[in-house]
C-alpha atoms as a PDB file:
ATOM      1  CA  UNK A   1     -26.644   6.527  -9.290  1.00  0.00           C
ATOM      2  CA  UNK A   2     -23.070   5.708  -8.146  1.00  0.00           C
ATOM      3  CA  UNK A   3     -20.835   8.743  -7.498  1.00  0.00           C
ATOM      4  CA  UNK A   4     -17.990   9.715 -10.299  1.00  0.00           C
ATOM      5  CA  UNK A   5     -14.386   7.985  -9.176  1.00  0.00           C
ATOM      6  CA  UNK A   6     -11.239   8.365  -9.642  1.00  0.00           C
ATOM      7  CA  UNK A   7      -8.658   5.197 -10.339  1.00  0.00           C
ATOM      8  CA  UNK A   8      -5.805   6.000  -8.572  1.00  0.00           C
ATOM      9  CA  UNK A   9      -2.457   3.753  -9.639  1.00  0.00           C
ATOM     10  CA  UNK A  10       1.056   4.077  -9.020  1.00  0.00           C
ATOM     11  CA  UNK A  11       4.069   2.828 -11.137  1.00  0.00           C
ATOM     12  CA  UNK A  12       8.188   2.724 -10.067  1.00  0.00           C
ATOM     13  CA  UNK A  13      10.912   1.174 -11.808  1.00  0.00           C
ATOM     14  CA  UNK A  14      10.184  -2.412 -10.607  1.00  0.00           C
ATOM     15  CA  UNK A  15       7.147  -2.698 -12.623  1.00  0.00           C
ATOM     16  CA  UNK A  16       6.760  -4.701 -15.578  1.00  0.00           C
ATOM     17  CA  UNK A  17       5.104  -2.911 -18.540  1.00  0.00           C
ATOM     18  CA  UNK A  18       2.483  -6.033 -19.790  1.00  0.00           C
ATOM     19  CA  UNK A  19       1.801  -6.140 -16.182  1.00  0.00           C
ATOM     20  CA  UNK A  20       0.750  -2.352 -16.582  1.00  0.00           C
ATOM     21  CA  UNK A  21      -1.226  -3.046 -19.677  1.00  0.00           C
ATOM     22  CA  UNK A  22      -3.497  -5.905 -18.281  1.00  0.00           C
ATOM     23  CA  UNK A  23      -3.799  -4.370 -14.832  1.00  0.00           C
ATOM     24  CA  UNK A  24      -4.680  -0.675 -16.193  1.00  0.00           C
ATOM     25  CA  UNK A  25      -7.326  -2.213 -19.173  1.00  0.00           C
ATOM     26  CA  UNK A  26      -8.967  -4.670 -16.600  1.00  0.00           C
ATOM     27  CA  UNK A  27      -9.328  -2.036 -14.357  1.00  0.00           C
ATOM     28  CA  UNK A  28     -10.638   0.950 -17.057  1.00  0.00           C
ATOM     29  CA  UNK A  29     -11.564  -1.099 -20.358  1.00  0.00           C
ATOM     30  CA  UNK A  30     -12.952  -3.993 -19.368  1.00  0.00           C
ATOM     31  CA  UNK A  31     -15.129  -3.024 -16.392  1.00  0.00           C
ATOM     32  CA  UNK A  32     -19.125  -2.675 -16.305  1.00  0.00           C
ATOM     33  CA  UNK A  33     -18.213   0.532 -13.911  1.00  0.00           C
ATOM     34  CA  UNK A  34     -15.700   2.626 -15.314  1.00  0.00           C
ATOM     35  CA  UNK A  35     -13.952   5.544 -13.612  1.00  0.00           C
ATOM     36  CA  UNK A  36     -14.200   9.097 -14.617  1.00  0.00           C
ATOM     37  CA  UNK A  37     -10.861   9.805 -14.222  1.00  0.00           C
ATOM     38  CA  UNK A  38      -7.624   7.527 -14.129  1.00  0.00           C
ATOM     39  CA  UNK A  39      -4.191   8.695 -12.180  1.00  0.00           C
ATOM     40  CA  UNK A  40      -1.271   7.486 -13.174  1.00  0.00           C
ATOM     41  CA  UNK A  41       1.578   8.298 -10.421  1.00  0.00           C
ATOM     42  CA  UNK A  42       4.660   7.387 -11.613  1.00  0.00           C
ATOM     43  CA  UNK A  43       7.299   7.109  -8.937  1.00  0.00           C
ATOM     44  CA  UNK A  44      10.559   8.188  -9.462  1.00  0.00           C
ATOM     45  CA  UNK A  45      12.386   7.432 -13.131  1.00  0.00           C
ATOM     46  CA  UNK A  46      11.452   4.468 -14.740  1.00  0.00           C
ATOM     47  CA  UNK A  47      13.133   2.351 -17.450  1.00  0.00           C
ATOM     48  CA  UNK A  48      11.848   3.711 -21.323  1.00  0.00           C
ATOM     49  CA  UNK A  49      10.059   0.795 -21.960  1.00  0.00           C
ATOM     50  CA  UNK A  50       7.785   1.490 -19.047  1.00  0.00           C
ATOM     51  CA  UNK A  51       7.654   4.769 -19.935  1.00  0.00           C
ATOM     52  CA  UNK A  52       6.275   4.297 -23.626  1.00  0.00           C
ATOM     53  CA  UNK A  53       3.583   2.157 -21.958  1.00  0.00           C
ATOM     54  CA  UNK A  54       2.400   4.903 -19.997  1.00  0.00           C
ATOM     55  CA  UNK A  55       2.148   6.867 -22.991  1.00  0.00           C
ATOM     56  CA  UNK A  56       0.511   4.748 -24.596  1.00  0.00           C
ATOM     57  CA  UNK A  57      -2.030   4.048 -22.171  1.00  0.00           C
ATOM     58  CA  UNK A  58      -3.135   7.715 -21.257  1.00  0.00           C
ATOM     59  CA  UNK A  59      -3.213   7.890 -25.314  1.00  0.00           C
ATOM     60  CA  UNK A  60      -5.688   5.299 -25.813  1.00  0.00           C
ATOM     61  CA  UNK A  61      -7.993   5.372 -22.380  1.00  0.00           C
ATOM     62  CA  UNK A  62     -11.197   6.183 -22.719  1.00  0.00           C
ATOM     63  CA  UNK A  63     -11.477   8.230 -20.276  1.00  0.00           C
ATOM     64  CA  UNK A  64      -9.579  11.195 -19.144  1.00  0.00           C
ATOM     65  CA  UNK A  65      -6.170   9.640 -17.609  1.00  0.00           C
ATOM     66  CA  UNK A  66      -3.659  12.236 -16.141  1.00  0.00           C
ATOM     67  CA  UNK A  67       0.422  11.243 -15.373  1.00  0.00           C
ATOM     68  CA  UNK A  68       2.057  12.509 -12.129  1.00  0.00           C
ATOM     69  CA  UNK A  69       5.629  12.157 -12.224  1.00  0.00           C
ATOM     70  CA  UNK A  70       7.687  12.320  -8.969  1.00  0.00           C
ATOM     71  CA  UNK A  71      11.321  13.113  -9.402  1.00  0.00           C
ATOM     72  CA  UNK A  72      13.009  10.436  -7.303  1.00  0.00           C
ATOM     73  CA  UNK A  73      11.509   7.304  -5.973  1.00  0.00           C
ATOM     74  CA  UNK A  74       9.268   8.597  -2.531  1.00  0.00           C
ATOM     75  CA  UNK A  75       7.657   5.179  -1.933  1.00  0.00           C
ATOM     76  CA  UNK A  76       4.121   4.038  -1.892  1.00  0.00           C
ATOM     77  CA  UNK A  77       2.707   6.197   0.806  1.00  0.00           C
ATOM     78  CA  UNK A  78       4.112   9.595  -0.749  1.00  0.00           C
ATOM     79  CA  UNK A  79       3.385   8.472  -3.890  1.00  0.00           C
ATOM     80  CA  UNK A  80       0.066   7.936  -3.471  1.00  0.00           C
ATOM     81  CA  UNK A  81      -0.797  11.265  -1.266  1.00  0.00           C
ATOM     82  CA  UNK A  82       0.673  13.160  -4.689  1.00  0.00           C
ATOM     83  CA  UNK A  83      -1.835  10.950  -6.354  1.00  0.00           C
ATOM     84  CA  UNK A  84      -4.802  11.809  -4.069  1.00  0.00           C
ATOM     85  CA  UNK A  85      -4.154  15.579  -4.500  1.00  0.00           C
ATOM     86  CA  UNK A  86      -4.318  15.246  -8.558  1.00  0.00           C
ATOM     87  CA  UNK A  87      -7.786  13.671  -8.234  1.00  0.00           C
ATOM     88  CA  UNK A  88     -10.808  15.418  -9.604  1.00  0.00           C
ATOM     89  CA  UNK A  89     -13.340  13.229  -7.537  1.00  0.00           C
ATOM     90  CA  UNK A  90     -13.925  12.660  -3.707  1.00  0.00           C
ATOM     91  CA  UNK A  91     -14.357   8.749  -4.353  1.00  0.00           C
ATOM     92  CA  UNK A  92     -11.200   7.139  -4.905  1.00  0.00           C
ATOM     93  CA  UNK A  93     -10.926   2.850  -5.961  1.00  0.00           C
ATOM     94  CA  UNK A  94      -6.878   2.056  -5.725  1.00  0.00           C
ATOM     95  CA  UNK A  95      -5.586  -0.910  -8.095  1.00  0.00           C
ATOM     96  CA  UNK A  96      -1.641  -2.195  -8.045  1.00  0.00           C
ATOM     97  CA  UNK A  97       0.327  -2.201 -11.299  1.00  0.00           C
ATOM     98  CA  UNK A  98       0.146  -5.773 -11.748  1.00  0.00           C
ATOM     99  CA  UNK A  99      -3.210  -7.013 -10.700  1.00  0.00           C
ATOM    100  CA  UNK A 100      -6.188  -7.728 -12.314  1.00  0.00           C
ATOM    101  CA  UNK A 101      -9.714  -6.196 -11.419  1.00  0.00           C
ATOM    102  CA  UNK A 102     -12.499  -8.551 -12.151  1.00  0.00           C
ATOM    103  CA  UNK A 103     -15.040  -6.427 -14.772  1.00  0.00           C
ATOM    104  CA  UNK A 104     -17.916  -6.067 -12.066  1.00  0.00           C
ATOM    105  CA  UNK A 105     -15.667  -4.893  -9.380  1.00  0.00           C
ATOM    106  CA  UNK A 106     -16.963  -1.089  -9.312  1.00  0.00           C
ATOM    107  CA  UNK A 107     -20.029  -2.030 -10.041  1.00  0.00           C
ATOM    108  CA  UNK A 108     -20.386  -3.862  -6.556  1.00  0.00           C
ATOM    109  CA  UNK A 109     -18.210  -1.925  -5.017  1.00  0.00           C
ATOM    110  CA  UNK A 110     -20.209   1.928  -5.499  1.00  0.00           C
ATOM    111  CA  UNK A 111     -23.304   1.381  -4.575  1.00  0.00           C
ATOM    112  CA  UNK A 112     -21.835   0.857  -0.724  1.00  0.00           C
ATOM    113  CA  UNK A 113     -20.398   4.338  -1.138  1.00  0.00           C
ATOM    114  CA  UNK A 114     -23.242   5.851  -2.248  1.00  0.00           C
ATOM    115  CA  UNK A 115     -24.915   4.207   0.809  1.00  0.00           C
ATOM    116  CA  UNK A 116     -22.854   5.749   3.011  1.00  0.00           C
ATOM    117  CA  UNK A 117     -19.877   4.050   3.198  1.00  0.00           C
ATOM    118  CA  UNK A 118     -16.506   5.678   3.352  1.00  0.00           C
ATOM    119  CA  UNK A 119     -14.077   2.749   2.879  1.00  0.00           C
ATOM    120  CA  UNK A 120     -14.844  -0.691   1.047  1.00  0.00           C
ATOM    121  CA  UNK A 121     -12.447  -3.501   0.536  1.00  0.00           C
ATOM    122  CA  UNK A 122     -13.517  -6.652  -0.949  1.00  0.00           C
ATOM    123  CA  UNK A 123     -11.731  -9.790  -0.939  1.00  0.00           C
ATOM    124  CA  UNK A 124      -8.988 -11.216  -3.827  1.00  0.00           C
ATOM    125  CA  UNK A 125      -7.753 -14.136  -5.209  1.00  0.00           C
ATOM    126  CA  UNK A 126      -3.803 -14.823  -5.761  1.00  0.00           C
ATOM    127  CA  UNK A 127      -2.708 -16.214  -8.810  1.00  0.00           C
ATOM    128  CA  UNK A 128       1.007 -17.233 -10.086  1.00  0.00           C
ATOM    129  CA  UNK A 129       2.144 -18.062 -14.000  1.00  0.00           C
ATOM    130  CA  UNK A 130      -2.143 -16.397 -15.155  1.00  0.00           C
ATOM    131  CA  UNK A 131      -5.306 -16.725 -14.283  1.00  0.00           C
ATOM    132  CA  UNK A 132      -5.638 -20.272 -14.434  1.00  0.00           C
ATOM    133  CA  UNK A 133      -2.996 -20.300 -11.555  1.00  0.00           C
ATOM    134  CA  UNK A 134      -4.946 -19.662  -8.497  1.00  0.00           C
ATOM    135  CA  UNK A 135      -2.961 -20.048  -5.793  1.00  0.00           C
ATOM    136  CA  UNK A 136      -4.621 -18.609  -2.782  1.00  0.00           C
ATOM    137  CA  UNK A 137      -7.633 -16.598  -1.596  1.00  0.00           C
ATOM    138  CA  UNK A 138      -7.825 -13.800   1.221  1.00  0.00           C
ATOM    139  CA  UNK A 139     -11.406 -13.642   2.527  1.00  0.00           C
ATOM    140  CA  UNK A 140     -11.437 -10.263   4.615  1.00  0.00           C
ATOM    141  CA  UNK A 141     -14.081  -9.971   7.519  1.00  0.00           C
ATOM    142  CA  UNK A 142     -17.357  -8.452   6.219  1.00  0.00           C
ATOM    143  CA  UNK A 143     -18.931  -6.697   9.578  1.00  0.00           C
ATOM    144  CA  UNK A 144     -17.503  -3.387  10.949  1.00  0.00           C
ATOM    145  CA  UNK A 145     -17.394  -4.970  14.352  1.00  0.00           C
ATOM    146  CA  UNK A 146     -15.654  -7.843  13.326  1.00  0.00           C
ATOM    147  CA  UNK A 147     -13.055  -5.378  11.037  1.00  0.00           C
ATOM    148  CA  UNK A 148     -12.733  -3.359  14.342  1.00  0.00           C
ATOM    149  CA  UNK A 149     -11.445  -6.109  15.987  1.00  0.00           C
ATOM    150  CA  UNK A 150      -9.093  -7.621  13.685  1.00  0.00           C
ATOM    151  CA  UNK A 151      -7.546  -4.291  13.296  1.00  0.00           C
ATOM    152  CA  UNK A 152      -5.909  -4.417  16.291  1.00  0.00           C
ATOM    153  CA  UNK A 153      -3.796  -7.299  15.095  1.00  0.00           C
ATOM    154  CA  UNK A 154      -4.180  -7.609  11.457  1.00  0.00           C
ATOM    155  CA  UNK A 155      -4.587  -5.105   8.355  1.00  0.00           C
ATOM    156  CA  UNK A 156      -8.487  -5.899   8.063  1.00  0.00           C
ATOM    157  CA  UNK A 157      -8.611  -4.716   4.112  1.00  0.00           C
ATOM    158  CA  UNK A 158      -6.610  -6.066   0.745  1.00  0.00           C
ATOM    159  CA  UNK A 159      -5.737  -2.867  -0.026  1.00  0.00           C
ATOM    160  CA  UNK A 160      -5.415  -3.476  -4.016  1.00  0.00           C
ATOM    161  CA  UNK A 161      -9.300  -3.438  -3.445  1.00  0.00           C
ATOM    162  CA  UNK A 162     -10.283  -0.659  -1.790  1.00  0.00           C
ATOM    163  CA  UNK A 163     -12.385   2.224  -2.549  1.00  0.00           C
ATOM    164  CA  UNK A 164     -13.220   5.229  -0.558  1.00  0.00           C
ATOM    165  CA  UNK A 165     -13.616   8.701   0.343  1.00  0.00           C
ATOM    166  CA  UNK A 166     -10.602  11.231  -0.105  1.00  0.00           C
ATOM    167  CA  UNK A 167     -12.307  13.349   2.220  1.00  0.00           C
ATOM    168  CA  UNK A 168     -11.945  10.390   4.853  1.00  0.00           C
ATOM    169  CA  UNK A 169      -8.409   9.825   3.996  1.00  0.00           C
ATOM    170  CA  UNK A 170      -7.577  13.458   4.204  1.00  0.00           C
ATOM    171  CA  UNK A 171      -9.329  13.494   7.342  1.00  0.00           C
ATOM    172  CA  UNK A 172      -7.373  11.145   9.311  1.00  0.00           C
ATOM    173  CA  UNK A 173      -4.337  12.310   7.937  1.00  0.00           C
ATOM    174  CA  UNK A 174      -3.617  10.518   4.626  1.00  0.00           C
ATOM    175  CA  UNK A 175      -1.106   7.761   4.046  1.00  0.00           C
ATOM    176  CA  UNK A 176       2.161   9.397   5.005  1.00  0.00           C
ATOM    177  CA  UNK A 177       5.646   7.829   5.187  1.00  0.00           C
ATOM    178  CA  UNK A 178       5.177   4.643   7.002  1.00  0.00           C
ATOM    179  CA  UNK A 179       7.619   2.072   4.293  1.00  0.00           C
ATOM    180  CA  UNK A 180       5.504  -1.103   4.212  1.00  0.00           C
ATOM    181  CA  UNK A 181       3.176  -0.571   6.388  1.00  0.00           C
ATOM    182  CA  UNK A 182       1.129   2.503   4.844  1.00  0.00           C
ATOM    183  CA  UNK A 183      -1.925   1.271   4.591  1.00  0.00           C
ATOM    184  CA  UNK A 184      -2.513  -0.548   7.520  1.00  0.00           C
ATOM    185  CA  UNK A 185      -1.922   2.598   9.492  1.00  0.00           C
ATOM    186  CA  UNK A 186      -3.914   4.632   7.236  1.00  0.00           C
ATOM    187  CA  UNK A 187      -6.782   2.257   7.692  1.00  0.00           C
ATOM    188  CA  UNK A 188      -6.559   2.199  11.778  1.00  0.00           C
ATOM    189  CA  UNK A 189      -6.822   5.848  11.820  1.00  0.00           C
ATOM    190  CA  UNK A 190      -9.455   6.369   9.344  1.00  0.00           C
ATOM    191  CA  UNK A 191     -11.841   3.615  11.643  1.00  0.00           C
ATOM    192  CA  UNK A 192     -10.469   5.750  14.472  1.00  0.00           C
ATOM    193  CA  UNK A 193     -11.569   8.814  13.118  1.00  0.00           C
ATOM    194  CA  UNK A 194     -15.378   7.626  12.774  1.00  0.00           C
ATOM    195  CA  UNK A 195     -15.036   6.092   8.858  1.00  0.00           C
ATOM    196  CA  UNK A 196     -17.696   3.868   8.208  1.00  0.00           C
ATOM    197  CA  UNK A 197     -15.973   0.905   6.651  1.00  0.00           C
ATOM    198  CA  UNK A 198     -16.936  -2.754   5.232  1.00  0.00           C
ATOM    199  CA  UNK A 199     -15.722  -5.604   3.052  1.00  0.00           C
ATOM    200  CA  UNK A 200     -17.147  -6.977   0.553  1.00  0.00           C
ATOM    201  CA  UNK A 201     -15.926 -11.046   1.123  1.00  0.00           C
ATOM    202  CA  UNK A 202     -16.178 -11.745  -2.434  1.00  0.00           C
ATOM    203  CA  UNK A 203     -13.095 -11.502  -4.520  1.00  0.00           C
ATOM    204  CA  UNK A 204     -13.259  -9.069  -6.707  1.00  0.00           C
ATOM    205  CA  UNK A 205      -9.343  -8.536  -8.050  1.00  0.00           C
ATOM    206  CA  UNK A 206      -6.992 -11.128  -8.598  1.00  0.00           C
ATOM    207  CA  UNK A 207      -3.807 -10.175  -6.779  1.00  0.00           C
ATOM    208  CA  UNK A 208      -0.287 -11.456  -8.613  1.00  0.00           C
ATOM    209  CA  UNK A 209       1.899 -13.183  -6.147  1.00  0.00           C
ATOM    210  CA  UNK A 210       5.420 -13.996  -7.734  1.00  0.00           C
ATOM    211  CA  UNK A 211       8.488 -16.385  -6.142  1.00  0.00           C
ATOM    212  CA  UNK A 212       9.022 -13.349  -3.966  1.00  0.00           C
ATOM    213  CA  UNK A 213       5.959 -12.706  -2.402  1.00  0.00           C
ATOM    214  CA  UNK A 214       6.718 -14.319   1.083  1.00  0.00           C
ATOM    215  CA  UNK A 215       9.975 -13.761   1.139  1.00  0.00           C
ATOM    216  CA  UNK A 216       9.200  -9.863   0.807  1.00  0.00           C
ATOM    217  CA  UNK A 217       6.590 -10.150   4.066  1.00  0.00           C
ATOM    218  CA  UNK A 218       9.910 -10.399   6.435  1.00  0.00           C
ATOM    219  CA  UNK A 219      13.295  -9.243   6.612  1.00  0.00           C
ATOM    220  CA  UNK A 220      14.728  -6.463   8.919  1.00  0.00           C
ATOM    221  CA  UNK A 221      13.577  -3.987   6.869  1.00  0.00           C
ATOM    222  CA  UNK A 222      10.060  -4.481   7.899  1.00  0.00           C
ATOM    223  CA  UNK A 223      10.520  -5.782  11.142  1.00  0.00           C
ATOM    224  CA  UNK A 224      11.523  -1.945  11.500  1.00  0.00           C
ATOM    225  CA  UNK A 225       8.344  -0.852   9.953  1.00  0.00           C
ATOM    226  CA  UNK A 226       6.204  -3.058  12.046  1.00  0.00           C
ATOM    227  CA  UNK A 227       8.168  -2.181  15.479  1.00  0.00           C
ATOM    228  CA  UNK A 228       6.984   1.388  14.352  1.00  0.00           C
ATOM    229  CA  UNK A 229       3.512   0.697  13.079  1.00  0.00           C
ATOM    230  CA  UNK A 230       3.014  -0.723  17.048  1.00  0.00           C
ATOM    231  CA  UNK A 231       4.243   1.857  18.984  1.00  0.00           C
ATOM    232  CA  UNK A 232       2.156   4.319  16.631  1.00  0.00           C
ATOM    233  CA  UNK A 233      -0.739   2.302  17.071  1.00  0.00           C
ATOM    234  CA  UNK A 234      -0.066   2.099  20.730  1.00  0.00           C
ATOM    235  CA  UNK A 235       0.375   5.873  20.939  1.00  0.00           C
ATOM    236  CA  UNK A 236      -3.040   6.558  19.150  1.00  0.00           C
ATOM    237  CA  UNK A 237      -5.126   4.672  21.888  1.00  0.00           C
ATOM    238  CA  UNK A 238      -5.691   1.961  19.181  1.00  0.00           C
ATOM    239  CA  UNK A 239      -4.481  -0.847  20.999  1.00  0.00           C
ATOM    240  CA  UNK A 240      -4.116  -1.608  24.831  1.00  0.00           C
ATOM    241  CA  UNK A 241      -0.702  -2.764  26.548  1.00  0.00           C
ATOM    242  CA  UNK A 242      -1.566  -6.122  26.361  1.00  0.00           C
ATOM    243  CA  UNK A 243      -2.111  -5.876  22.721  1.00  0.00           C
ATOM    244  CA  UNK A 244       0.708  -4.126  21.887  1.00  0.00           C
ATOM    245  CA  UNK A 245       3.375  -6.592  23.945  1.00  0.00           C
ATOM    246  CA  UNK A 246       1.431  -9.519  21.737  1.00  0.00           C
ATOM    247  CA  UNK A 247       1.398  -7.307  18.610  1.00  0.00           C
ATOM    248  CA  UNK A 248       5.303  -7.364  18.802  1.00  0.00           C
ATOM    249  CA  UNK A 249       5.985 -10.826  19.820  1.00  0.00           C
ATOM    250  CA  UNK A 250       3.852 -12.182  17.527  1.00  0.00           C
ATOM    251  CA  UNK A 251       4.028  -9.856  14.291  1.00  0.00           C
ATOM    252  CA  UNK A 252       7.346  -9.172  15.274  1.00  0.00           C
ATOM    253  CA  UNK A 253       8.541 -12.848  15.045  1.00  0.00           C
ATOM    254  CA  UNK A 254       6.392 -13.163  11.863  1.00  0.00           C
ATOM    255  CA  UNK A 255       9.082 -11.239   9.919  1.00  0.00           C
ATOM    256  CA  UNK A 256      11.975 -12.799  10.997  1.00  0.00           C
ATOM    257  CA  UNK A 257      11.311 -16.685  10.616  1.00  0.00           C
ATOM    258  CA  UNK A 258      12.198 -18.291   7.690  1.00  0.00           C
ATOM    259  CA  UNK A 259       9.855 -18.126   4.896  1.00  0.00           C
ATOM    260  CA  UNK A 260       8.853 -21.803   4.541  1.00  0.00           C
ATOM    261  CA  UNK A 261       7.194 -21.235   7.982  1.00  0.00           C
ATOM    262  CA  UNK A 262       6.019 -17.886   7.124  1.00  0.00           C
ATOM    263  CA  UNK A 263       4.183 -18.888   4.289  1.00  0.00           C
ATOM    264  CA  UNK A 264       2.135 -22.102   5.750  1.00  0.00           C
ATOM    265  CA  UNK A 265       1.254 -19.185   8.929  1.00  0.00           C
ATOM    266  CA  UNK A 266       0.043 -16.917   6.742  1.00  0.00           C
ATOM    267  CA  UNK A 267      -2.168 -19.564   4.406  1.00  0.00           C
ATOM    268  CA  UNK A 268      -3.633 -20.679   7.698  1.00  0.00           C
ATOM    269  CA  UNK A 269      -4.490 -17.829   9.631  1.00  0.00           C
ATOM    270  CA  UNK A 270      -3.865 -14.612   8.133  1.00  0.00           C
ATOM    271  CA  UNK A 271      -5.992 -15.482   4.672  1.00  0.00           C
ATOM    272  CA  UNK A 272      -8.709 -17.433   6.233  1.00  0.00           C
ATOM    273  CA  UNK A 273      -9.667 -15.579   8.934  1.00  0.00           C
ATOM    274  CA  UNK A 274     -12.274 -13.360   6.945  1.00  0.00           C
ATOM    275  CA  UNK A 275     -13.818 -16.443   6.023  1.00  0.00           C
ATOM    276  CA  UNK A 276     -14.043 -18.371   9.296  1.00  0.00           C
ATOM    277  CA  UNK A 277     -15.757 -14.838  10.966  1.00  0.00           C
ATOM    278  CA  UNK A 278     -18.103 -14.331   7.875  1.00  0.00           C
ATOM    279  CA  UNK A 279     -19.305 -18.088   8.403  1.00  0.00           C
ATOM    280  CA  UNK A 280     -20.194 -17.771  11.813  1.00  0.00           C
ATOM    281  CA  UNK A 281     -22.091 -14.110  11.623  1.00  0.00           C
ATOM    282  CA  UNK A 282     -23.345 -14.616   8.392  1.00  0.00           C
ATOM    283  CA  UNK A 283     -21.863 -12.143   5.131  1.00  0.00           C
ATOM    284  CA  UNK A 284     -25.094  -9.512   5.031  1.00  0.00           C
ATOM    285  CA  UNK A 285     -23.676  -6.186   5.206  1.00  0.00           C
ATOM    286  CA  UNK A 286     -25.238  -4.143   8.158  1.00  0.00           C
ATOM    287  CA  UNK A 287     -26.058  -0.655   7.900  1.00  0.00           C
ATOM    288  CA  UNK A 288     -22.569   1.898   8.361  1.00  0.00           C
ATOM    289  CA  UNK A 289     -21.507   1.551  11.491  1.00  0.00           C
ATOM    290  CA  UNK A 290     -20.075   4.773  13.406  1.00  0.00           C
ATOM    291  CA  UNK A 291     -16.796   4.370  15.506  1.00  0.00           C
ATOM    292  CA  UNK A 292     -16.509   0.932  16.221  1.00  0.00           C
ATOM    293  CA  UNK A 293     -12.954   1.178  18.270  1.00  0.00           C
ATOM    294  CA  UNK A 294     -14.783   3.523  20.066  1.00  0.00           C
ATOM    295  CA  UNK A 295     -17.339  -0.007  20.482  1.00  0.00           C
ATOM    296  CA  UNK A 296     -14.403  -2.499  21.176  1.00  0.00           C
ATOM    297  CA  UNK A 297     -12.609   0.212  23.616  1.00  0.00           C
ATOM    298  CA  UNK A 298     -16.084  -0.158  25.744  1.00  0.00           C
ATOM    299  CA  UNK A 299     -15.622  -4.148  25.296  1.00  0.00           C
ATOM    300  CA  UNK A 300     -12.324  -4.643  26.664  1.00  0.00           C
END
């Protein structure tokens, strides 16, 4: 029987509160899986509006649904490490404030835990205006060997899917303050640290992508983020020299070229590259694998 599970969801004044609604009942209501426990971290203050919806949602859940309010705006990463310590369960599934979870998505997503899992991501579909409006799809690499090695370059999980252990997390040091870049180095460490992690490549949340979306994936802001992200990855042993100096030049000049090219890039390589590995090894999950950087250190 799959282990109890926390939903853990964060909320800050950018949020829009139908957004809220759909994402929280998709993710709670509507699914063949529920969780045992929802938290709701609310970031900083938030317009009343917002705030009346998160009343009203921990008022009509069906299961138990706790608020943690932050003072002032932290960010994601802080945000969600206040989160993690106001969970009642060692199994954690994340879910964005505007997203939708399809209704079998903890259902599939569980049993890998309970197998022996400690981190599983599964891949998304973007949509626009609704659901009709599919827009994109990111297909994330299925075999731990294959996530090992896009690490190094890429963030191998959509991390609006992902469930796993908060033992794990805690473990390789939990999400800290890393603006923009959280997860990615919260993922590296956690395969570092001997995680056994897969992806499920079937979409199992649509993610919302708005007129912003690309436009929000450079800037100078997070070409700072990613210049740090590399030199921490660097520093940790998780990448060599060589892929460091190519980490920079080419995630580095990622951020700062105009989004009409940024967005045709990141159609054609980012979001397909899941599905062009998964093709050629085949999508069966194998059993957990231990340490696979550990594997790919031995291979370079």
């Amino acid at each position: 029987m799959p282990p109890p599970f926390t939903l853990l969801l964060t909320v800050y004044d950018g949020d829009q509160d139908e957004y809220l609604r759909d994402s929280f009942q998709s993710a709670v209501h509507q699914q063949t899986l529920r969780p045992d426990q929802v938290v709701l971290v609310q970031d900083g203050p938030v317009p009343p509006l917002l705030a009346g919806r998160l009343a009203e949602l921990r008022a009509t859940s069906p299961v138990e649904t706790d608020l943690v309010v932050l003072e002032r705006n932290r960010g994601l990463g802080p945000a969600l490490d206040a989160g993690l310590r106001a969970a009642r369960h060692d199994v954690i599934a994340r879910m964005d404030a505007d997203d939708i979870a399809m209704p079998h998505r903890f259902a599939r997503q569980l049993p890998l835990i309970e197998a022996g899992y400690d981190l599983v991501g599964a891949g998304l579909l973007e949509f626009g205006t609704g659901l009709d409006d599919i827009v994109g799809q990111r297909t994330p690499p299925a075999d731990p060997r294959d996530i090992a090695r896009y690490a190094t370059l890429h963030d191998p999980f959509n991390h609006p899917t992902v469930v796993y252990r908060r033992s794990a997390v805690e473990a390789a040091g939990g999400y800290g303050d890393l603006p923009l870049m959280e997860d990615y180095w919260l993922f590296v460490r956690m395969i570092g640290n001997g995680s056994r992690a897969v992806n499920l490549p079937e979409p199992l949340v649509y993610y919302r992508v708005g007129d912003g979306a690309y436009e929000r994936r450079g800037g100078r802001a997070l070409l700072r983020s990613e210049l740090r992200l590399q030199r921490e990855l660097r520093r940790g042993g998780f990448t060599s020299r060589s892929q460091y100096l190519r980490n920079v030049m080419l995630r580095g000049g990622y951020r700062l070229v105009p989004t009409w090219i940024r967005r045709p890039v990141y159609r054609s390589v980012v979001a397909t590259y899941g599905a062009r590995r998964n093709r050629a090894h085949g999508t069966a999950l194998p059993a957990p694998a231990v340490r696979p950087f550990e594997e790919e250190a031995r291979e370079r």
